[in-house]
N, C-alpha and C. Protein backbone atom coordinates (compact mmCIF):
# COMPACT_ATOMS: atom_id res chain seq x y z
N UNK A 1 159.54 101.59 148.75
CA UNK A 1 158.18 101.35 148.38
C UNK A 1 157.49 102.60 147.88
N UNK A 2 158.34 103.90 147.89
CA UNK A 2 157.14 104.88 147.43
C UNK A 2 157.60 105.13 146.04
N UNK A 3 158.53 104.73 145.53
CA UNK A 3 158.41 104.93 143.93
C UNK A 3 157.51 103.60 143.36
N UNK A 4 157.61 102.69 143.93
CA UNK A 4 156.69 101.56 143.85
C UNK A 4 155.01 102.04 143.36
N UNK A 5 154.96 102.64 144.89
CA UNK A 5 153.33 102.99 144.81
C UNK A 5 152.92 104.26 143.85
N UNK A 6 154.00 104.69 143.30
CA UNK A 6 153.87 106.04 142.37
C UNK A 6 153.30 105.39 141.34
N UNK A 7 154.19 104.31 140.87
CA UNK A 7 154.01 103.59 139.34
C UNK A 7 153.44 103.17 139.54
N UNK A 8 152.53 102.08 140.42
CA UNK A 8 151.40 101.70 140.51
C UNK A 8 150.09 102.76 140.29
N UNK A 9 150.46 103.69 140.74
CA UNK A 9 149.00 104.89 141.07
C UNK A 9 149.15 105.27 139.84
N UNK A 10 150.05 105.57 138.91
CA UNK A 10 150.04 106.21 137.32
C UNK A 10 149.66 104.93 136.79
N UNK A 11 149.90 103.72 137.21
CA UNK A 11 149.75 102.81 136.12
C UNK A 11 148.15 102.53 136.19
N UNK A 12 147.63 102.62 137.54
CA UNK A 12 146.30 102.55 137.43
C UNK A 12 145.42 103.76 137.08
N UNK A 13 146.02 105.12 137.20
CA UNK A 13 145.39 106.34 136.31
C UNK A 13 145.42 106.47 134.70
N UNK A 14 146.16 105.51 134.28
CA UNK A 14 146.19 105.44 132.77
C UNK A 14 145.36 104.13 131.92
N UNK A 15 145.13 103.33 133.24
CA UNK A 15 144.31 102.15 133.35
C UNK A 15 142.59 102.83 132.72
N UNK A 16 142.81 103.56 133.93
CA UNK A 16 141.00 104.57 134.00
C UNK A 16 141.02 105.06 132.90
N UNK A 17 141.74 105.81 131.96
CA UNK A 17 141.53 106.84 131.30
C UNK A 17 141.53 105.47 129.78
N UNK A 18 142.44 104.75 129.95
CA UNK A 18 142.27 103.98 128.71
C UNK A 18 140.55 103.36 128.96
N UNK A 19 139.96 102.81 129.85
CA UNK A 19 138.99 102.56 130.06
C UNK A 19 137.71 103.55 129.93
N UNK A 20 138.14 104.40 130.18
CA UNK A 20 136.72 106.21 130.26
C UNK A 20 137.09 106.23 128.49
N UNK A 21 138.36 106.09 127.53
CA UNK A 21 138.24 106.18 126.40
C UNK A 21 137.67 104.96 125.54
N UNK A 22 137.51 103.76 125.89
CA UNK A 22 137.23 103.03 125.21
C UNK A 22 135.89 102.80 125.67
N UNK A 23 134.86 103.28 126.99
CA UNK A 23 133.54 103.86 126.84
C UNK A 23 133.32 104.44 126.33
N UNK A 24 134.04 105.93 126.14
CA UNK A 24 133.34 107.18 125.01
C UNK A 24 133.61 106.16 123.68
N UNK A 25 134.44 105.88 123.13
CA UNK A 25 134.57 105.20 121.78
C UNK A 25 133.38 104.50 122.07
N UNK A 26 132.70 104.07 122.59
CA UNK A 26 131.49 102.85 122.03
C UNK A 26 130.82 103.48 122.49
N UNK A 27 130.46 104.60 123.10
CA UNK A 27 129.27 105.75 123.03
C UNK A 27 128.83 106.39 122.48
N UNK A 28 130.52 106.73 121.88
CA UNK A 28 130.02 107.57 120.57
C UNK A 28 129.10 106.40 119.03
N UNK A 29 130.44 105.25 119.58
CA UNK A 29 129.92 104.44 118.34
C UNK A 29 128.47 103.84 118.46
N UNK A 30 127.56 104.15 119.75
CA UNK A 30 126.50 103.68 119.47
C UNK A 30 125.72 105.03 119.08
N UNK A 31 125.83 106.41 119.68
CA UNK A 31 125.41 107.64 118.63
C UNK A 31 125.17 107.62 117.61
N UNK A 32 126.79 106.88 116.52
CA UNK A 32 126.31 107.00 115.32
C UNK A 32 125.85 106.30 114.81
N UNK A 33 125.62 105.03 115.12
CA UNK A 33 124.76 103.77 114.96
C UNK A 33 123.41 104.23 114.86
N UNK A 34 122.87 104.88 115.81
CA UNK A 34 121.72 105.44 116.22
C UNK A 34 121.69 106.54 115.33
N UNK A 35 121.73 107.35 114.65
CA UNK A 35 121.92 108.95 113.83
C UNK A 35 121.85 108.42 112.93
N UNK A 36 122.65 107.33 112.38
CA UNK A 36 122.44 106.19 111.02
C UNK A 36 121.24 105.33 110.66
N UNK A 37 120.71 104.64 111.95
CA UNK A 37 119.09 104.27 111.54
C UNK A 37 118.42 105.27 111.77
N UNK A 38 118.40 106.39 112.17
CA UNK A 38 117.53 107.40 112.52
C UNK A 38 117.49 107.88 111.24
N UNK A 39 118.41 108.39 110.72
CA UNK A 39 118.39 109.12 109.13
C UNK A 39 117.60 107.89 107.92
N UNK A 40 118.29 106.69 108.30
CA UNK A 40 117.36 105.70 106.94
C UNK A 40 115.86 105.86 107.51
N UNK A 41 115.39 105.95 108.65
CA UNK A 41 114.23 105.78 108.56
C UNK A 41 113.35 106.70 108.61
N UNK A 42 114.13 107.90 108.48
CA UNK A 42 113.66 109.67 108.24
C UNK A 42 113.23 108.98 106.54
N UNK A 43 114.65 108.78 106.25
CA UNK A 43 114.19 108.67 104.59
C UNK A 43 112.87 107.69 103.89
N UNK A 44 113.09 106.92 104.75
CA UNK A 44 112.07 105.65 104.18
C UNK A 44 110.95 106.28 104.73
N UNK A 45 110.40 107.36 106.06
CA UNK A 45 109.04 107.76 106.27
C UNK A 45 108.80 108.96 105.03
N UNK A 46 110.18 109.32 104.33
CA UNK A 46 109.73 110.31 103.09
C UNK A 46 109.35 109.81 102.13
N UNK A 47 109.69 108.70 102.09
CA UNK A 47 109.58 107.57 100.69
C UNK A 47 108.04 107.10 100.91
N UNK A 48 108.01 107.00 102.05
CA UNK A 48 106.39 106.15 102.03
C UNK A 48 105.85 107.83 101.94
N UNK A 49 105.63 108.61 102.63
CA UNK A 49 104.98 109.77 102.27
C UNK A 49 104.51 110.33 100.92
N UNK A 50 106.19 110.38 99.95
CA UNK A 50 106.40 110.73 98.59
C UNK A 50 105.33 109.44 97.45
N UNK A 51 105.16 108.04 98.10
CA UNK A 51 104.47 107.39 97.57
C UNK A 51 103.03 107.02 97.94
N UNK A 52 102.90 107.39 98.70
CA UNK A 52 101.00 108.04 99.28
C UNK A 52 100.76 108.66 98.50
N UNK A 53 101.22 109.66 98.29
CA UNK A 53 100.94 110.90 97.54
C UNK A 53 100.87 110.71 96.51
N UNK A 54 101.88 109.92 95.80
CA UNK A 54 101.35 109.43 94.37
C UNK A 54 100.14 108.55 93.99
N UNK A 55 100.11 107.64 94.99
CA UNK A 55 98.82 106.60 94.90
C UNK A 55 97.93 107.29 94.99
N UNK A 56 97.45 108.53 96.04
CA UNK A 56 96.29 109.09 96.15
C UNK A 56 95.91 109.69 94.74
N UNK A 57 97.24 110.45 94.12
CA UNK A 57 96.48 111.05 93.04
C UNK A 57 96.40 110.61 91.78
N UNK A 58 96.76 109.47 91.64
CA UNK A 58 96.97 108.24 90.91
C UNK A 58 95.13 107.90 90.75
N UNK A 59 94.93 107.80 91.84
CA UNK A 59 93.54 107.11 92.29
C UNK A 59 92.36 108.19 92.20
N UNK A 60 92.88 109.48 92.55
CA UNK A 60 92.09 110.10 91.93
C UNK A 60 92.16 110.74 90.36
N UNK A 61 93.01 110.46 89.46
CA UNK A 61 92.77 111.12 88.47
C UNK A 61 92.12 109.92 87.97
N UNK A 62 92.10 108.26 87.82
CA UNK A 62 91.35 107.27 87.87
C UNK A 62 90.10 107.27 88.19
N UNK A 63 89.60 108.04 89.23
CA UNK A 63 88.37 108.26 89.23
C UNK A 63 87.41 109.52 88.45
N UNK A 64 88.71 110.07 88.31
CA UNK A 64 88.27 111.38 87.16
C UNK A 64 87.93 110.99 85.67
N UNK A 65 88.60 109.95 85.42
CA UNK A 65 88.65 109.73 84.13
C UNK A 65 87.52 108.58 84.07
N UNK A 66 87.14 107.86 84.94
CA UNK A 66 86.41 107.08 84.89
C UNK A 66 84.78 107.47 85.06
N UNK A 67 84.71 109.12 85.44
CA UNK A 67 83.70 109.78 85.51
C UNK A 67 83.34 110.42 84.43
N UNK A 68 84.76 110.97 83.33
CA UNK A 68 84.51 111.69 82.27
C UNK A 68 84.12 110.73 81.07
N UNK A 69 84.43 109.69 81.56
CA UNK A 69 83.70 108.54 80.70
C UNK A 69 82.19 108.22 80.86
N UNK A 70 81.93 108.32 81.93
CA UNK A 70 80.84 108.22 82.21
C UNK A 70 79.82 109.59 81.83
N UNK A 71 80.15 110.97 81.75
CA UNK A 71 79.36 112.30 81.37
C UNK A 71 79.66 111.85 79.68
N UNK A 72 80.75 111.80 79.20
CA UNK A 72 81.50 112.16 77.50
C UNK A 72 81.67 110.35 76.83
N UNK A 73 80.57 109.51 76.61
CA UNK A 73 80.92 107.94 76.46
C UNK A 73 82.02 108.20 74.94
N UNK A 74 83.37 107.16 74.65
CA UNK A 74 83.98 107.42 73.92
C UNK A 74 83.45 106.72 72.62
N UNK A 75 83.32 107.94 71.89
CA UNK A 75 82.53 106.68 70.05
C UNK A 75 83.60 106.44 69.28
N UNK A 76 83.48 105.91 68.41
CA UNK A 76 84.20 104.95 67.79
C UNK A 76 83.85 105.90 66.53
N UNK A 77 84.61 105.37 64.87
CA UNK A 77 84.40 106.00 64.05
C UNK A 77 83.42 106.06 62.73
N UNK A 78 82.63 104.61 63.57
CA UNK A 78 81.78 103.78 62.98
C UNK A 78 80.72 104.53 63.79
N UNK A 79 80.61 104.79 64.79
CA UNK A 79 79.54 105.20 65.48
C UNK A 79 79.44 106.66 65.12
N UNK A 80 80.48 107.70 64.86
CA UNK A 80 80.16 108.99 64.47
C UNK A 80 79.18 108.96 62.71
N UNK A 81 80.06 108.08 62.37
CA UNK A 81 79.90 108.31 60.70
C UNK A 81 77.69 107.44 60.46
N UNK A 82 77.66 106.68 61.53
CA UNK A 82 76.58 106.32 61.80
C UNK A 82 75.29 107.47 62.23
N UNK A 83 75.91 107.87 62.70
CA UNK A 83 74.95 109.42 63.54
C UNK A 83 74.89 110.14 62.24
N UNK A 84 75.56 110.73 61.77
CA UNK A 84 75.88 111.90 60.57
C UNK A 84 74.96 111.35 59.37
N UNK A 85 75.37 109.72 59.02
CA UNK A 85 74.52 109.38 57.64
C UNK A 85 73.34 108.82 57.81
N UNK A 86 73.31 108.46 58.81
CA UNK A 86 72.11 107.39 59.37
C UNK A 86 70.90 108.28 60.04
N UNK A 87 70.92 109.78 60.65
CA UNK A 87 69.93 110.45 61.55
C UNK A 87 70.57 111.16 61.34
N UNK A 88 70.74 112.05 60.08
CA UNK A 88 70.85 113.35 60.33
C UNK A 88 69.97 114.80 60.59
N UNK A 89 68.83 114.49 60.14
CA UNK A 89 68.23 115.32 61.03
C UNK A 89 68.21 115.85 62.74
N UNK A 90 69.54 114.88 63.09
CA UNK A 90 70.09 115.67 64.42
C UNK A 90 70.55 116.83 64.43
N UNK A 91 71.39 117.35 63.62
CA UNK A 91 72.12 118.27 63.18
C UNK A 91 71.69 119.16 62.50
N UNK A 92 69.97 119.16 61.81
CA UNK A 92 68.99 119.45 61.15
C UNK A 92 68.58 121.09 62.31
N UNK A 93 68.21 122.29 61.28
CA UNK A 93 67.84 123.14 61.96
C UNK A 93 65.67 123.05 61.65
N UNK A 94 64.95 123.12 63.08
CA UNK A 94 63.85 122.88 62.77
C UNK A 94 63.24 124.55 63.22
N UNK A 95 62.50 124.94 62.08
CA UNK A 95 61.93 126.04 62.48
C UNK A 95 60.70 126.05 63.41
N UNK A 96 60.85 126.93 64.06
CA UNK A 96 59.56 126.98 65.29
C UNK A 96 59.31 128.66 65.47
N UNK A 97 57.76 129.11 65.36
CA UNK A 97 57.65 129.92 65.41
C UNK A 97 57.90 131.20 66.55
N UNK A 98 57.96 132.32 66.47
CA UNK A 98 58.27 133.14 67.20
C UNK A 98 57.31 133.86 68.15
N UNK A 99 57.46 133.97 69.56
CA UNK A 99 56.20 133.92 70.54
C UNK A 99 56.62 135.34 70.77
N UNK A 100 56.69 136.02 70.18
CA UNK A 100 57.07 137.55 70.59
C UNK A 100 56.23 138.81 70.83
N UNK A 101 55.90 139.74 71.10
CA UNK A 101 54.86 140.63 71.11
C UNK A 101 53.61 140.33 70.02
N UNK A 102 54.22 140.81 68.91
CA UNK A 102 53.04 140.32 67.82
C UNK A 102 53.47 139.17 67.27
N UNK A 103 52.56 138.12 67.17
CA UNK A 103 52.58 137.25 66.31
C UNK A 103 51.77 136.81 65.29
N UNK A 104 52.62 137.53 63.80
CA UNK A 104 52.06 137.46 62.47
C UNK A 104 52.41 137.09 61.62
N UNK A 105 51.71 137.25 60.42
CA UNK A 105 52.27 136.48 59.35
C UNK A 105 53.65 136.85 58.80
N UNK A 106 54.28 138.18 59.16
CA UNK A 106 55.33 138.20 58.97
C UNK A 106 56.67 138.41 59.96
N UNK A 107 56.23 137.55 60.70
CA UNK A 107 57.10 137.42 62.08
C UNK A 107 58.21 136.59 61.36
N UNK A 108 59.73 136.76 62.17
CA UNK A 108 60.66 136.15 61.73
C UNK A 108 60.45 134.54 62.23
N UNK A 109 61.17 133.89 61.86
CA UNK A 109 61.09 132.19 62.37
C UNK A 109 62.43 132.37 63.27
N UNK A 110 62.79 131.29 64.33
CA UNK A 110 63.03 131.45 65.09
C UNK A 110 64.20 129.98 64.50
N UNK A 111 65.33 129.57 64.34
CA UNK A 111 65.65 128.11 63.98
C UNK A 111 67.02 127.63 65.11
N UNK A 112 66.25 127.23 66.06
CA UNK A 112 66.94 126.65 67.15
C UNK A 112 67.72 125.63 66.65
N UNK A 113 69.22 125.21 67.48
CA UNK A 113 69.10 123.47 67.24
C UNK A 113 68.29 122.68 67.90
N UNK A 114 68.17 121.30 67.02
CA UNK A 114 67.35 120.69 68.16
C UNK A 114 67.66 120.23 69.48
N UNK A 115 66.69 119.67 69.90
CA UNK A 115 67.22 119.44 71.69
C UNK A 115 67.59 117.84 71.53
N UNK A 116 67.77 117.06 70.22
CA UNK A 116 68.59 115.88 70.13
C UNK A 116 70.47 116.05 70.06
N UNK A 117 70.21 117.43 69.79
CA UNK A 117 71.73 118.04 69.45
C UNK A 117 72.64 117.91 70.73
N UNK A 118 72.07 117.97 71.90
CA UNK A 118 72.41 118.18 73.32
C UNK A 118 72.46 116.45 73.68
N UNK A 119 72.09 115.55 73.15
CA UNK A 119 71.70 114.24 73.93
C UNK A 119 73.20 113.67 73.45
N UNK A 120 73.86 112.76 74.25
CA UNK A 120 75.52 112.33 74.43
C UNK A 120 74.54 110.95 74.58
């Protein structure tokens, strides 16, 4: 009986060890299971990050442009050529006299643009 109980005691020490290996195998295999959704969802919080970031400035150059429209209104070429032939005395220099130390008859004139020149 004691070579009996030998092979029994090895057969059940190789029992354990096949068993302690086929835990680590599915320990490990749940590690990398885990390291694998961990990394997609590293990536997908960069992806939503990388696309915030675009929407924000998306949204703000939209509001930029929707402001420079609002300071600079866009004319048309009917509307320039309208200004030029139609009121040109916008573009007209008006003399106004000169408020300077002396003011005489041979004071220089002073020929501002007008202050329609400035109106958008």
């Amino acid at each position: 009986m004691g070579p009996m109980k030998k092979t029994s005691e090895v057969d059940a020490i190789s029992l354990e060890k096949k068993t302690m290996a086929e835990k680590l195998k599915n320990i490990m295999e749940i590690k990398t299971a885990r390291e694998k959704r961990d990394k997609e969802l590293d990536d997908l919080n960069a992806l939503r990050e990388i696309l915030d970031a675009e929407e924000a400035e998306a949204k703000n150059s939209q509001m930029i442009l929707e402001n420079k429209k609002a300071l600079f209104p866009a004319w048309s070429f009917d509307q320039m050529q309208n200004e030029v032939i139609g009121e040109p005395n916008l573009f007209w220099l008006e003399p106004k006299t000169s408020f300077d130390i002396t003011n005489d008859v041979e004071c220089q004139l002073d020929f501002p643009i007008t202050p329609r020149a400035f109106l958008f």
